[in-house]
N, C-alpha and C. Protein backbone atom coordinates (compact mmCIF):
# COMPACT_ATOMS: atom_id res chain seq x y z
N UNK A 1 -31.58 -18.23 -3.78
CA UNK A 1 -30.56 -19.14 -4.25
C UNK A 1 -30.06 -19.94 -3.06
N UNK A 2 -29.58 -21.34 -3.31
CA UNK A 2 -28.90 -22.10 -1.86
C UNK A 2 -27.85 -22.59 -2.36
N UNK A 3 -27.55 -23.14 -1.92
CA UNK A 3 -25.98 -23.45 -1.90
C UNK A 3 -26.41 -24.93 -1.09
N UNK A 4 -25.04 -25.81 -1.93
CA UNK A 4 -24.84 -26.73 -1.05
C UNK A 4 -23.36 -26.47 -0.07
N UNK A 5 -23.73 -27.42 1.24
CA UNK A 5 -22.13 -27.87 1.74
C UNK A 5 -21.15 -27.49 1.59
N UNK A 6 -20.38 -26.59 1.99
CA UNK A 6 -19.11 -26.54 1.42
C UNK A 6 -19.09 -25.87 -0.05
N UNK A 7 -19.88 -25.27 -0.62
CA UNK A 7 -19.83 -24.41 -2.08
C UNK A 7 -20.53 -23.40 -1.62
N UNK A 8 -18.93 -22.41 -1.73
CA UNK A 8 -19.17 -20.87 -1.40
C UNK A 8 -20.51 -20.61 -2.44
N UNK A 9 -21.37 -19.65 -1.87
CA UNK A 9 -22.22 -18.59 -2.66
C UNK A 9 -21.32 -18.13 -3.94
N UNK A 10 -21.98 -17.82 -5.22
CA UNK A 10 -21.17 -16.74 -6.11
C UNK A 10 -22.45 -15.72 -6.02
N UNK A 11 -23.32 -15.30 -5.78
CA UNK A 11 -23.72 -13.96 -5.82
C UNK A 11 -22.64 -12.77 -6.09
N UNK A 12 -22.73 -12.26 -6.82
CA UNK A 12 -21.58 -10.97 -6.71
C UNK A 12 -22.50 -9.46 -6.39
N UNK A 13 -21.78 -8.59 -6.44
CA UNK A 13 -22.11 -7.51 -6.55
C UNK A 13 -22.50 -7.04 -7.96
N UNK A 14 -23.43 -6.96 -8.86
CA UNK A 14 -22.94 -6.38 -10.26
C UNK A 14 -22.50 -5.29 -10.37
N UNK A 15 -21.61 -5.35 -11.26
CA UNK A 15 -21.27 -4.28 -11.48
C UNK A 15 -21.87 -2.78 -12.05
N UNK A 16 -23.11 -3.01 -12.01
CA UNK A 16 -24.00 -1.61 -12.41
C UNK A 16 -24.78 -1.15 -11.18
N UNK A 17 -24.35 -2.21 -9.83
CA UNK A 17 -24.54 -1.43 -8.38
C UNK A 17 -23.51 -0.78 -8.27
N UNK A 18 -21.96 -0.75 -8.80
CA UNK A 18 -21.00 0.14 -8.47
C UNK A 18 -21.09 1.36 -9.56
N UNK A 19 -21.63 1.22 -10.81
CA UNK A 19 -21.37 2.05 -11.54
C UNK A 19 -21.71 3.54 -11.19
N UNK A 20 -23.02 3.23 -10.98
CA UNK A 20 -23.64 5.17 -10.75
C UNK A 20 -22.64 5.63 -9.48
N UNK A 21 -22.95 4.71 -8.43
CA UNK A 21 -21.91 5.67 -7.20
C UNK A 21 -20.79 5.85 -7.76
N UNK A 22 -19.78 4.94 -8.10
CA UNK A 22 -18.48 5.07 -8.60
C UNK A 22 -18.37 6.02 -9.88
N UNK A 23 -19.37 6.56 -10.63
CA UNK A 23 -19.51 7.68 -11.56
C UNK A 23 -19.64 8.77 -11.23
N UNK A 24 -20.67 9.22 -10.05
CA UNK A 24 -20.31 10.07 -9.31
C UNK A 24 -19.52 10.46 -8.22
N UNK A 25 -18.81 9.62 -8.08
CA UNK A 25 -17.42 10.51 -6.94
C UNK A 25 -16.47 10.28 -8.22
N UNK A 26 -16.12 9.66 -9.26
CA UNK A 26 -15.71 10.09 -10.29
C UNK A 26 -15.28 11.80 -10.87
N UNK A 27 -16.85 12.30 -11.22
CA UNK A 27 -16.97 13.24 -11.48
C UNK A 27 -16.26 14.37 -9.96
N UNK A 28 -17.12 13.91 -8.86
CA UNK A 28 -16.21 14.71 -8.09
C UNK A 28 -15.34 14.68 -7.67
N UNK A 29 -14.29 13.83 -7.79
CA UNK A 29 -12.85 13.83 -7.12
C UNK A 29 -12.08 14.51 -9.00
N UNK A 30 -12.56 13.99 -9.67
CA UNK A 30 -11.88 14.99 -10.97
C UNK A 30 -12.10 16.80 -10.45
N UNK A 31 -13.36 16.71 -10.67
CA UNK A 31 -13.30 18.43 -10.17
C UNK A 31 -12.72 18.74 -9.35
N UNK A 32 -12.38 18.12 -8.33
CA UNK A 32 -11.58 18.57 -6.99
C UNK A 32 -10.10 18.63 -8.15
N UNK A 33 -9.83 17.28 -8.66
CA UNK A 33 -8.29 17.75 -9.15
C UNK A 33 -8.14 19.03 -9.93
N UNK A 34 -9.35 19.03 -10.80
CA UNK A 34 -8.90 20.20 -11.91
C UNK A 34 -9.17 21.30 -10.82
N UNK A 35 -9.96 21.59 -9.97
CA UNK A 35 -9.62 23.02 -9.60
C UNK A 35 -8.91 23.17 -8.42
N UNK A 36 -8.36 22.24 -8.10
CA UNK A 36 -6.64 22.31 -6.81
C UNK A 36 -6.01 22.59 -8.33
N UNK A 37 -5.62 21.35 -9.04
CA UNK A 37 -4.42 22.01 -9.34
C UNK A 37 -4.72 22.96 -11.03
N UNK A 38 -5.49 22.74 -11.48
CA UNK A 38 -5.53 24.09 -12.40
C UNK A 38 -6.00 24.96 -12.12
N UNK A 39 -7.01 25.25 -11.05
CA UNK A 39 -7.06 26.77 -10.52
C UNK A 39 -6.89 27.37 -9.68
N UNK A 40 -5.83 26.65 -8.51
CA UNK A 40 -5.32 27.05 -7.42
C UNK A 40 -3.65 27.18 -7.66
N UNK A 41 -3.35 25.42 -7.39
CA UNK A 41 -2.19 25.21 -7.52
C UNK A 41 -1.17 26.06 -8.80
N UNK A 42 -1.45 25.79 -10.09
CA UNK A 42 -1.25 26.19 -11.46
C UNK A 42 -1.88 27.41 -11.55
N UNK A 43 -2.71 27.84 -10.88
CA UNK A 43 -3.29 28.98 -11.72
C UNK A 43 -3.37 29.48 -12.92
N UNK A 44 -3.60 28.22 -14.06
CA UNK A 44 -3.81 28.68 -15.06
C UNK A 44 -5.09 29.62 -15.72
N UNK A 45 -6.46 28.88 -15.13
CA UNK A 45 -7.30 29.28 -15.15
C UNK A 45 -8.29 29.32 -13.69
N UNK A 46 -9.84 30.32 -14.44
CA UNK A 46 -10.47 29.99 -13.24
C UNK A 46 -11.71 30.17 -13.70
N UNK A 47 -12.97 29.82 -13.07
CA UNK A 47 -14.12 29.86 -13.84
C UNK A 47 -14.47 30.45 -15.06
N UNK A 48 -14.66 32.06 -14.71
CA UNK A 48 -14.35 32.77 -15.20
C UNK A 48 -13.48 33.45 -15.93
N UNK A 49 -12.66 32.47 -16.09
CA UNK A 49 -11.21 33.86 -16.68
C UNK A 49 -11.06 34.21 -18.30
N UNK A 50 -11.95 33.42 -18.87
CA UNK A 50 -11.39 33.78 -20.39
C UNK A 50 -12.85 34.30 -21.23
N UNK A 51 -14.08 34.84 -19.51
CA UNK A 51 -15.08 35.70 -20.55
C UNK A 51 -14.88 36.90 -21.34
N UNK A 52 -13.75 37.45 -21.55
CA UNK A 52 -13.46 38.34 -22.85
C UNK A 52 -13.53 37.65 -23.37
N UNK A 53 -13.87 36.76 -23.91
CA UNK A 53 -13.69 36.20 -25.44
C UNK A 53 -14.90 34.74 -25.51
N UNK A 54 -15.70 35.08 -24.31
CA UNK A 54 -17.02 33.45 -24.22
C UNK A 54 -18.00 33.80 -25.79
N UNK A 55 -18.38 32.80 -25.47
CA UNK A 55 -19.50 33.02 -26.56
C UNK A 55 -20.87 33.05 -25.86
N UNK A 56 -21.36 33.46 -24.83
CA UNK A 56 -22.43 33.82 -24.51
C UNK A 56 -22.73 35.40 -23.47
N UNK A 57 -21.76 36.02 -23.37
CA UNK A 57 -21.81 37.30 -23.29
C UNK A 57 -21.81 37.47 -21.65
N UNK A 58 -21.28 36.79 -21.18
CA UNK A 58 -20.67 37.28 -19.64
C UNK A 58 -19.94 38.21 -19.53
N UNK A 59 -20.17 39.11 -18.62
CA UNK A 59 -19.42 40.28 -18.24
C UNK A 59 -17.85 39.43 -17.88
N UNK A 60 -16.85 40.63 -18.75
CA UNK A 60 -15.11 40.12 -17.91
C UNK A 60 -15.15 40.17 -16.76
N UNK A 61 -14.06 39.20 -16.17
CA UNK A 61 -13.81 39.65 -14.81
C UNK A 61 -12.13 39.29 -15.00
N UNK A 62 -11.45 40.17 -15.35
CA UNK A 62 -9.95 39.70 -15.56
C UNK A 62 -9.33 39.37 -13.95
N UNK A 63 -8.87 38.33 -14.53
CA UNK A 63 -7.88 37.54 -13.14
C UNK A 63 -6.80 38.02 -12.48
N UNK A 64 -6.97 39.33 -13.24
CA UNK A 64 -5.12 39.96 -12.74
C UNK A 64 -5.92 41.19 -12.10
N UNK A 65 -6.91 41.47 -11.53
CA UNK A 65 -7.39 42.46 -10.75
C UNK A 65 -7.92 42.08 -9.65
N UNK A 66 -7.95 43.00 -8.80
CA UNK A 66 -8.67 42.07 -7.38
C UNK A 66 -9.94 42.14 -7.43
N UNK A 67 -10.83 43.12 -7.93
CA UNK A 67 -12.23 42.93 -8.19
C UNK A 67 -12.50 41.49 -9.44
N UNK A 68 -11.60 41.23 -10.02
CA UNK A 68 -11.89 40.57 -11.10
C UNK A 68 -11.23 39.14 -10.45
N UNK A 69 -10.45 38.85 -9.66
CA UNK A 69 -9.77 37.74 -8.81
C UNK A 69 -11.23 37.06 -8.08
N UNK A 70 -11.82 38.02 -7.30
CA UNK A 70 -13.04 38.04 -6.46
C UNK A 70 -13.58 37.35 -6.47
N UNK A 71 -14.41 37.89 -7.80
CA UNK A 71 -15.26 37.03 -8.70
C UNK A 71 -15.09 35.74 -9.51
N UNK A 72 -13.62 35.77 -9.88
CA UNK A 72 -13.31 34.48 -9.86
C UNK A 72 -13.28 33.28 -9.19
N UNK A 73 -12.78 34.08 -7.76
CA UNK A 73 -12.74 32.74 -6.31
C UNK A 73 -13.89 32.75 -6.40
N UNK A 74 -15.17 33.37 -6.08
CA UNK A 74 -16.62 33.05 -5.92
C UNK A 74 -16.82 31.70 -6.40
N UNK A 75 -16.74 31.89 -7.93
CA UNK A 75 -17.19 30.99 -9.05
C UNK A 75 -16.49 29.59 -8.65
N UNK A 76 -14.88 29.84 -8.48
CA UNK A 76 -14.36 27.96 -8.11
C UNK A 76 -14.80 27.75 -7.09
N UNK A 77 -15.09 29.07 -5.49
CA UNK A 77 -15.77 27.95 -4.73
C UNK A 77 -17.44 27.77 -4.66
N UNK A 78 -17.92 27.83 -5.87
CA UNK A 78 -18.99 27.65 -6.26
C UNK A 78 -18.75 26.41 -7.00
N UNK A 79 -17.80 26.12 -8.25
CA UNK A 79 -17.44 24.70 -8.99
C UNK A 79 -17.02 23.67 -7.78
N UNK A 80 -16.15 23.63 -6.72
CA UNK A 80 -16.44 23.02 -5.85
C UNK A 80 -16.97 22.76 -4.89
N UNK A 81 -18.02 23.45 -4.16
CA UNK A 81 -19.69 23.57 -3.39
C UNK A 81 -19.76 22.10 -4.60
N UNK A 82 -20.56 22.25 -5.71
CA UNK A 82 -20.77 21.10 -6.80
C UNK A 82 -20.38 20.00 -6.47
N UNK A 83 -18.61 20.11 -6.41
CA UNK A 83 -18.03 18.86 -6.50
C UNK A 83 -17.74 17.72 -5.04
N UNK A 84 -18.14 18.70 -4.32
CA UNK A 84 -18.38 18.60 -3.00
C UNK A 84 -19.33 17.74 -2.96
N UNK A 85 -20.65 18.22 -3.26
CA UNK A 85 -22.11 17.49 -3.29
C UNK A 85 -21.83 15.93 -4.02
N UNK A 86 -21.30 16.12 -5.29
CA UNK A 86 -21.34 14.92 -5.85
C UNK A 86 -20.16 13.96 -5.03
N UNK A 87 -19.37 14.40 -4.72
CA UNK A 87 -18.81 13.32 -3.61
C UNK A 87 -19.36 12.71 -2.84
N UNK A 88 -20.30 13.39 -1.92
CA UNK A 88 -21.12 13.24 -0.61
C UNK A 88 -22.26 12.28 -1.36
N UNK A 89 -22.68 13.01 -2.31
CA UNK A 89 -23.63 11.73 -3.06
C UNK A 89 -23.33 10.73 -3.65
N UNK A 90 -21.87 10.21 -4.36
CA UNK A 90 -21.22 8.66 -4.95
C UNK A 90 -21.51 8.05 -3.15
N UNK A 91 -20.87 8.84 -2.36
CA UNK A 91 -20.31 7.81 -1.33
C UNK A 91 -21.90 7.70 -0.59
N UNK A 92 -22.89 8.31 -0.63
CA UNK A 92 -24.04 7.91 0.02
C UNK A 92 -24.82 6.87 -1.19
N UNK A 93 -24.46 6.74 -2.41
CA UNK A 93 -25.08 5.92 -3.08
C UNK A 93 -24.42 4.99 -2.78
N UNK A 94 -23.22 4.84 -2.43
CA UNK A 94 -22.15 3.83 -2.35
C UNK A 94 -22.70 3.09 -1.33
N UNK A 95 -22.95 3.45 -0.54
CA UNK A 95 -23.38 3.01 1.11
C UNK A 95 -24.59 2.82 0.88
N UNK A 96 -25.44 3.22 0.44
CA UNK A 96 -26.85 2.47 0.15
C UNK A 96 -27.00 0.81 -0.83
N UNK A 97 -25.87 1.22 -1.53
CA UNK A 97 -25.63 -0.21 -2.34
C UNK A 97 -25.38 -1.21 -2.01
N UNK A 98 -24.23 -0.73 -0.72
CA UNK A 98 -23.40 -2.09 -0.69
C UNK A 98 -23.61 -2.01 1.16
N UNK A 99 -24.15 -3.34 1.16
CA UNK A 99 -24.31 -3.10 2.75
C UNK A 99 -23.85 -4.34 3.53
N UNK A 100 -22.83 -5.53 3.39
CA UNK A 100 -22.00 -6.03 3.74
C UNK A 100 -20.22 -5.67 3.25
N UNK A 101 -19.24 -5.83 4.42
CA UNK A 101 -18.36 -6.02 3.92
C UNK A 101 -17.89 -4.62 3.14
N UNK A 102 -17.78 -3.19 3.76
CA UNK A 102 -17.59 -2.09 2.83
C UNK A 102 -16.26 -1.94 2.91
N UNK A 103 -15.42 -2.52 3.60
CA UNK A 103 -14.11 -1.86 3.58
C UNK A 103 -13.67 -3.22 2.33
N UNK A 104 -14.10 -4.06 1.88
CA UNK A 104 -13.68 -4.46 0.96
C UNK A 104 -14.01 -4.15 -0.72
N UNK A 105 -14.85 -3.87 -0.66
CA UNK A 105 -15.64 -2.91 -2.03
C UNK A 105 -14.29 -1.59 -2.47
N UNK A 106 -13.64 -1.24 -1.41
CA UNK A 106 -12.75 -0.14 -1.81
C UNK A 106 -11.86 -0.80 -2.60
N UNK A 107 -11.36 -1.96 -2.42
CA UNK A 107 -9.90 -2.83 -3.22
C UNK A 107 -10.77 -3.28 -4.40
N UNK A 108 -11.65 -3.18 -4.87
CA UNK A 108 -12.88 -3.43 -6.05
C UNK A 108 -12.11 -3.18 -7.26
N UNK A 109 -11.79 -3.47 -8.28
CA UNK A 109 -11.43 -2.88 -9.18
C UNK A 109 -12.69 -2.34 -10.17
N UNK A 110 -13.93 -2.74 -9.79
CA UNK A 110 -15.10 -2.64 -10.52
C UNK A 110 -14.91 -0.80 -9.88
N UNK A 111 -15.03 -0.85 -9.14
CA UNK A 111 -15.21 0.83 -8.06
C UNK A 111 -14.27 1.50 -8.65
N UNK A 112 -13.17 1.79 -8.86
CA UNK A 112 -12.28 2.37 -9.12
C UNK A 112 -12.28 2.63 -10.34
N UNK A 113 -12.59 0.90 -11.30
CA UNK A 113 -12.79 1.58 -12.55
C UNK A 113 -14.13 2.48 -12.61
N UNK A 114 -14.86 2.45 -12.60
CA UNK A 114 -16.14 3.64 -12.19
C UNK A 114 -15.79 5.10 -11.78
N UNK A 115 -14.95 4.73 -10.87
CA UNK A 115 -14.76 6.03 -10.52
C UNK A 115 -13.66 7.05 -11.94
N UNK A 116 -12.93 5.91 -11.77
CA UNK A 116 -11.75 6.71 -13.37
C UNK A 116 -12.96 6.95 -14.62
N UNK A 117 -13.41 6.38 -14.88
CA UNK A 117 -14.58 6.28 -16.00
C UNK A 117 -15.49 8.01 -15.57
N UNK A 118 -15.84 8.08 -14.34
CA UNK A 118 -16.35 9.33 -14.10
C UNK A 118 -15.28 10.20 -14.24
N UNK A 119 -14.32 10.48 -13.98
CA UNK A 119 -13.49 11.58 -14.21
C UNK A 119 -13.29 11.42 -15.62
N UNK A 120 -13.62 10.48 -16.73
CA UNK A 120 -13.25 10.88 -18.06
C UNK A 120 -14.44 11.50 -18.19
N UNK A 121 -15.60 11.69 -17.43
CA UNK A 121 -17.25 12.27 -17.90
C UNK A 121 -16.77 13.58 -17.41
N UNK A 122 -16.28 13.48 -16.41
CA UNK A 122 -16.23 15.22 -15.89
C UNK A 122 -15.56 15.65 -17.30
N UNK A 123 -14.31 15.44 -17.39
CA UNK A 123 -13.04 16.12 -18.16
C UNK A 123 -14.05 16.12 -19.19
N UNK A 124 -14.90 15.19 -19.89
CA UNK A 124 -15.60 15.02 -21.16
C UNK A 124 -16.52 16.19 -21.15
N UNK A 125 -17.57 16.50 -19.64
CA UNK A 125 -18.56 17.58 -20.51
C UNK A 125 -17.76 18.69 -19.64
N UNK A 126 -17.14 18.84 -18.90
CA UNK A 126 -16.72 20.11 -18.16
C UNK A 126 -15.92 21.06 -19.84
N UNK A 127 -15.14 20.29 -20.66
CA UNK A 127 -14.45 20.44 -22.01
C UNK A 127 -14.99 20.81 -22.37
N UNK A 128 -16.32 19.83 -23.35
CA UNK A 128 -17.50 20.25 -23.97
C UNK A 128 -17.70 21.40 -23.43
N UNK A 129 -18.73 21.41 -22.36
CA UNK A 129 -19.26 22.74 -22.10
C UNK A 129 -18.83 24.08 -21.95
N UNK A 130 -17.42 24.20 -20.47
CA UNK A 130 -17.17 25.36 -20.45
C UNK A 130 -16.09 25.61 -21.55
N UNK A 131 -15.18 24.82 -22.12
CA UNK A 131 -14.09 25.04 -23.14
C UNK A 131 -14.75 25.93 -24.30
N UNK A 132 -15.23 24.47 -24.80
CA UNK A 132 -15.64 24.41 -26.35
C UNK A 132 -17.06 25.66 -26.46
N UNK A 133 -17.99 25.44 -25.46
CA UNK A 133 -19.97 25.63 -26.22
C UNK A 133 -19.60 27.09 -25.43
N UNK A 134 -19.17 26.99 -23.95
CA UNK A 134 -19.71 28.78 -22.89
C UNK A 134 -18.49 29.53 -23.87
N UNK A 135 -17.47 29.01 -23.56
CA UNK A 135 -16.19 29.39 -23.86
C UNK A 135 -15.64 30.47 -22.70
N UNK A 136 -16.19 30.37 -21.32
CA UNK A 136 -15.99 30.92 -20.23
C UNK A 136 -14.34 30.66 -19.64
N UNK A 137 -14.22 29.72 -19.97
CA UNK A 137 -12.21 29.53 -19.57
C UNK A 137 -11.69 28.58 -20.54
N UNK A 138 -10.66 28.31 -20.27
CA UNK A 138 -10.25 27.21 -21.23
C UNK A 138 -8.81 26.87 -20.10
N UNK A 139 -8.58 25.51 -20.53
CA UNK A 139 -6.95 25.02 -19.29
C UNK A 139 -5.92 26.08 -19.54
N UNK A 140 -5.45 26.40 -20.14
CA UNK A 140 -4.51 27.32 -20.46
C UNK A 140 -4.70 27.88 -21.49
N UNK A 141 -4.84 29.44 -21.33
CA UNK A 141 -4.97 30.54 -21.88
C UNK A 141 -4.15 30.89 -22.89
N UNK A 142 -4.21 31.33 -24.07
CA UNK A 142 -2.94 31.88 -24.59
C UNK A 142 -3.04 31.43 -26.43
N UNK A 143 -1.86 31.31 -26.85
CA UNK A 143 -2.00 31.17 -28.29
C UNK A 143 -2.08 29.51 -28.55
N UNK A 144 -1.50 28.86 -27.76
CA UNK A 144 -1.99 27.14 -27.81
C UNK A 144 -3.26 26.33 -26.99
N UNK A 145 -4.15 27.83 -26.37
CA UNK A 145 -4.73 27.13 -25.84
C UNK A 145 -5.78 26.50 -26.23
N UNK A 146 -6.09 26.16 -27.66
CA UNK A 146 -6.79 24.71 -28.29
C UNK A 146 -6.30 23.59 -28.27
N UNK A 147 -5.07 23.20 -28.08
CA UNK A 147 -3.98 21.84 -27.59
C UNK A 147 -4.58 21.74 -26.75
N UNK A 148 -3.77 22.86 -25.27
CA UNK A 148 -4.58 22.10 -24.08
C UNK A 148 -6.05 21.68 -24.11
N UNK A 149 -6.58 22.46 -24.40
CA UNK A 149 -8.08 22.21 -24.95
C UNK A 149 -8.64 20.77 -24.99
N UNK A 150 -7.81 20.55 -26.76
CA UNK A 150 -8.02 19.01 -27.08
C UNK A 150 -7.19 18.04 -26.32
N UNK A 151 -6.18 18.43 -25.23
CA UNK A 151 -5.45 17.61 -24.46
C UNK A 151 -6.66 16.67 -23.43
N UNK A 152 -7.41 17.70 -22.73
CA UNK A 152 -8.07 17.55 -22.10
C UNK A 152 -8.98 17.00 -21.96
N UNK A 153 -9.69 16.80 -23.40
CA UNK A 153 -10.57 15.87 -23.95
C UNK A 153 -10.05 14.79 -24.11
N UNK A 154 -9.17 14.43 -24.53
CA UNK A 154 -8.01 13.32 -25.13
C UNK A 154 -8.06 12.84 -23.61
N UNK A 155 -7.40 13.00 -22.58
CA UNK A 155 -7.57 12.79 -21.35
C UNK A 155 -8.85 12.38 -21.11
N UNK A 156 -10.20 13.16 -20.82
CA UNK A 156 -10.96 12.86 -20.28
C UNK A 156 -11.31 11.15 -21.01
N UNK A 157 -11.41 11.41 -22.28
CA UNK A 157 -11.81 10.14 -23.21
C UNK A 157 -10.89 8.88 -22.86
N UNK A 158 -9.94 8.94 -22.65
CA UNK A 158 -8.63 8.14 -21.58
C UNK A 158 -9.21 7.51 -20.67
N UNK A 159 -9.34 8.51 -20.28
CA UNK A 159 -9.33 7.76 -18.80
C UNK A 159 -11.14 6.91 -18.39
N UNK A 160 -12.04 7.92 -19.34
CA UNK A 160 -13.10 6.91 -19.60
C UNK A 160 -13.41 5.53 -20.36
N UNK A 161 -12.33 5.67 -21.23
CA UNK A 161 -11.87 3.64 -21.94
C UNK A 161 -11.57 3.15 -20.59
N UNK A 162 -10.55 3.66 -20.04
CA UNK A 162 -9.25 3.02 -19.51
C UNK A 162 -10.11 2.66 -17.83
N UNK A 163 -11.35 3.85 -17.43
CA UNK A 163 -12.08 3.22 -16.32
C UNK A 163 -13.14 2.39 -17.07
N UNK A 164 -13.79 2.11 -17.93
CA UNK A 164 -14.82 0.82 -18.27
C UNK A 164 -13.53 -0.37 -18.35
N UNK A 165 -12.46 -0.46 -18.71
CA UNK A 165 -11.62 -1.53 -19.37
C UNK A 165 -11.27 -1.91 -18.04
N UNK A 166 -10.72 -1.14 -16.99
CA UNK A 166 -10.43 -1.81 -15.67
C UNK A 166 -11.83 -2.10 -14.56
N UNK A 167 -12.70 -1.52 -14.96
CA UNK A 167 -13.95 -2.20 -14.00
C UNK A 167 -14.25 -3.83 -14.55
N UNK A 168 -13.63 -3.88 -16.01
CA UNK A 168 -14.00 -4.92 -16.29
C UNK A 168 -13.36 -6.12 -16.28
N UNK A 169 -12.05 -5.46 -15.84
CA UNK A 169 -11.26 -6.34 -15.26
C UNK A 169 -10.90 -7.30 -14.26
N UNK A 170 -11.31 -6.99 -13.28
CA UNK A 170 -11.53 -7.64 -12.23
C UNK A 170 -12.54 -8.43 -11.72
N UNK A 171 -12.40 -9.11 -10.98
CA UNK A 171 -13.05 -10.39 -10.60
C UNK A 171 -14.12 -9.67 -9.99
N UNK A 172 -15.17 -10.30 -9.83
CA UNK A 172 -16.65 -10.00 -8.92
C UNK A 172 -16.33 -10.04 -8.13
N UNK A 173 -17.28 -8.61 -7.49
CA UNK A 173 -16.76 -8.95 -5.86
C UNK A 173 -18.01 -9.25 -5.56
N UNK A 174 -17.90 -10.03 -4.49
CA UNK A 174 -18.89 -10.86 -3.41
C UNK A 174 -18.98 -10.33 -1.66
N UNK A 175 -19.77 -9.36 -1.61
CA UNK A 175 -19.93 -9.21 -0.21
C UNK A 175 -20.41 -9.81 0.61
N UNK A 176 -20.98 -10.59 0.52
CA UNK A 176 -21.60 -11.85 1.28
C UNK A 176 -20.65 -12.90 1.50
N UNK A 177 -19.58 -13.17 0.72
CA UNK A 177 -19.14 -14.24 0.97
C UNK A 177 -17.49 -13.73 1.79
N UNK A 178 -17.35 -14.68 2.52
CA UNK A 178 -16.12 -13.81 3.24
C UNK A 178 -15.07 -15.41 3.05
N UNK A 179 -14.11 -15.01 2.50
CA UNK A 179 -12.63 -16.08 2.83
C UNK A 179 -13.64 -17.32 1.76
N UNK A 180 -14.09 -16.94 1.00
CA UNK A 180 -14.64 -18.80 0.69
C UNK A 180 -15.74 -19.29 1.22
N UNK A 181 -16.39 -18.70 2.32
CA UNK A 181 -17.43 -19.17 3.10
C UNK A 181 -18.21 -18.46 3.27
N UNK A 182 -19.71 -19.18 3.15
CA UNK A 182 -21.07 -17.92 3.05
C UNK A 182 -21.14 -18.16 4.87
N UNK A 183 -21.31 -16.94 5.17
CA UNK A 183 -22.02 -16.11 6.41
C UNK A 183 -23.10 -16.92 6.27
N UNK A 184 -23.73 -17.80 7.74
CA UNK A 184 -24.70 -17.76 8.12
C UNK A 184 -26.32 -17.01 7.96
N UNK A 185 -27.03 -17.19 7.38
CA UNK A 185 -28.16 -16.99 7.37
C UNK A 185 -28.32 -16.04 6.27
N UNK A 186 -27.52 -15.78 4.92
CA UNK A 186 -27.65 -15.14 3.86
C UNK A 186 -28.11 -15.52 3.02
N UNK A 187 -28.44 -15.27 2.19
CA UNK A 187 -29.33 -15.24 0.63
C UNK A 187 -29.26 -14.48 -0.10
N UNK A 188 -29.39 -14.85 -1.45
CA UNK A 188 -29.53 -13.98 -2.55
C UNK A 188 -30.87 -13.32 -2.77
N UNK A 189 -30.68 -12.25 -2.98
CA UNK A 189 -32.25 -11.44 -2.94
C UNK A 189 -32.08 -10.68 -4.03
């Protein structure tokens, strides 16, 4: 593509180069929240805590024992080992994507929405799966804990509208073009 004189480049970034990275640190900065603060901070739950009652036949490990605590910490710092990885991998896809201009990609609203959009995927199958199908924990234990349950889903589904609706909000970003003016010796490729 060329440009004349004085008419900035519009090349943008599309927005389906931000999506996958920004979906996966999505997913992992959600897991980081749910297990700081629901299985550290809150201690409501923890990987493991509600296999008395899973539907696929895991041995208990009750949370109120220290052999059964144990095995619990194992398991979250096993859910975050995971969430760990998928961080390290959004932000290395991130950096493979975008290779002008990265400290501006962060003020992106395309990125961010991506990233919120991934934390409605975490909350979406982490629900699904361990809530609803293993039935290995659930957010809070107890006689309402199908509310929190469907809270959580309700949430995840939230915040996955609410990250496609704000990626789509915002203007293209253009790494190539800086202040209005194309950089010397660039092209669209």
């Amino acid at each position: 593509m060329t440009t004349t004189a004085g008419t900035p480049r519009t090349a943008t970034v599309a927005p389906s180069r931000l999506q996958l990275p920004g979906i996966v640190l999505g997913v992992g900065l959600g897991g980081f929240v749910d297990g700081i603060l629901l299985h550290q901070l809150l201690q409501w739950h923890h990987m493991l805590s509600s296999t008395n009652h899973d539907h696929i036949g895991v041995k208990y490990y009750d949370p109120h024992t220290v052999s059964g605590l144990e095995m619990n910490t194992v398991w979250d710092g096993i859910f975050h080992a995971v969430c760990w990885i998928a961080v390290l991998l959004g932000l290395a896809l991130l950096y493979s994507r975008i290779t002008h201009h990265r400290r501006a990609v962060w003020a992106s609203r395309a990125l961010w929405g991506w990233i919120l959009a991934g934390w409605g995927v975490f909350n979406l199958v982490e629900g699904l799966l361990d809530h609803q199908c293993l039935g290995i924990h659930h957010v809070h234990g107890g006689p309402a804990q199908a509310w929190w349950d469907a809270g959580f889903l309700v949430l995840g589904a939230l915040f996955l509208i609410g990250g496609y609706l704000l990626q789509r909000s915002g203007r293209p970003f253009a790494p190539d073009v800086l202040h209005g003016t194309e950089r010397a010796g660039d092209h669209a490729g």
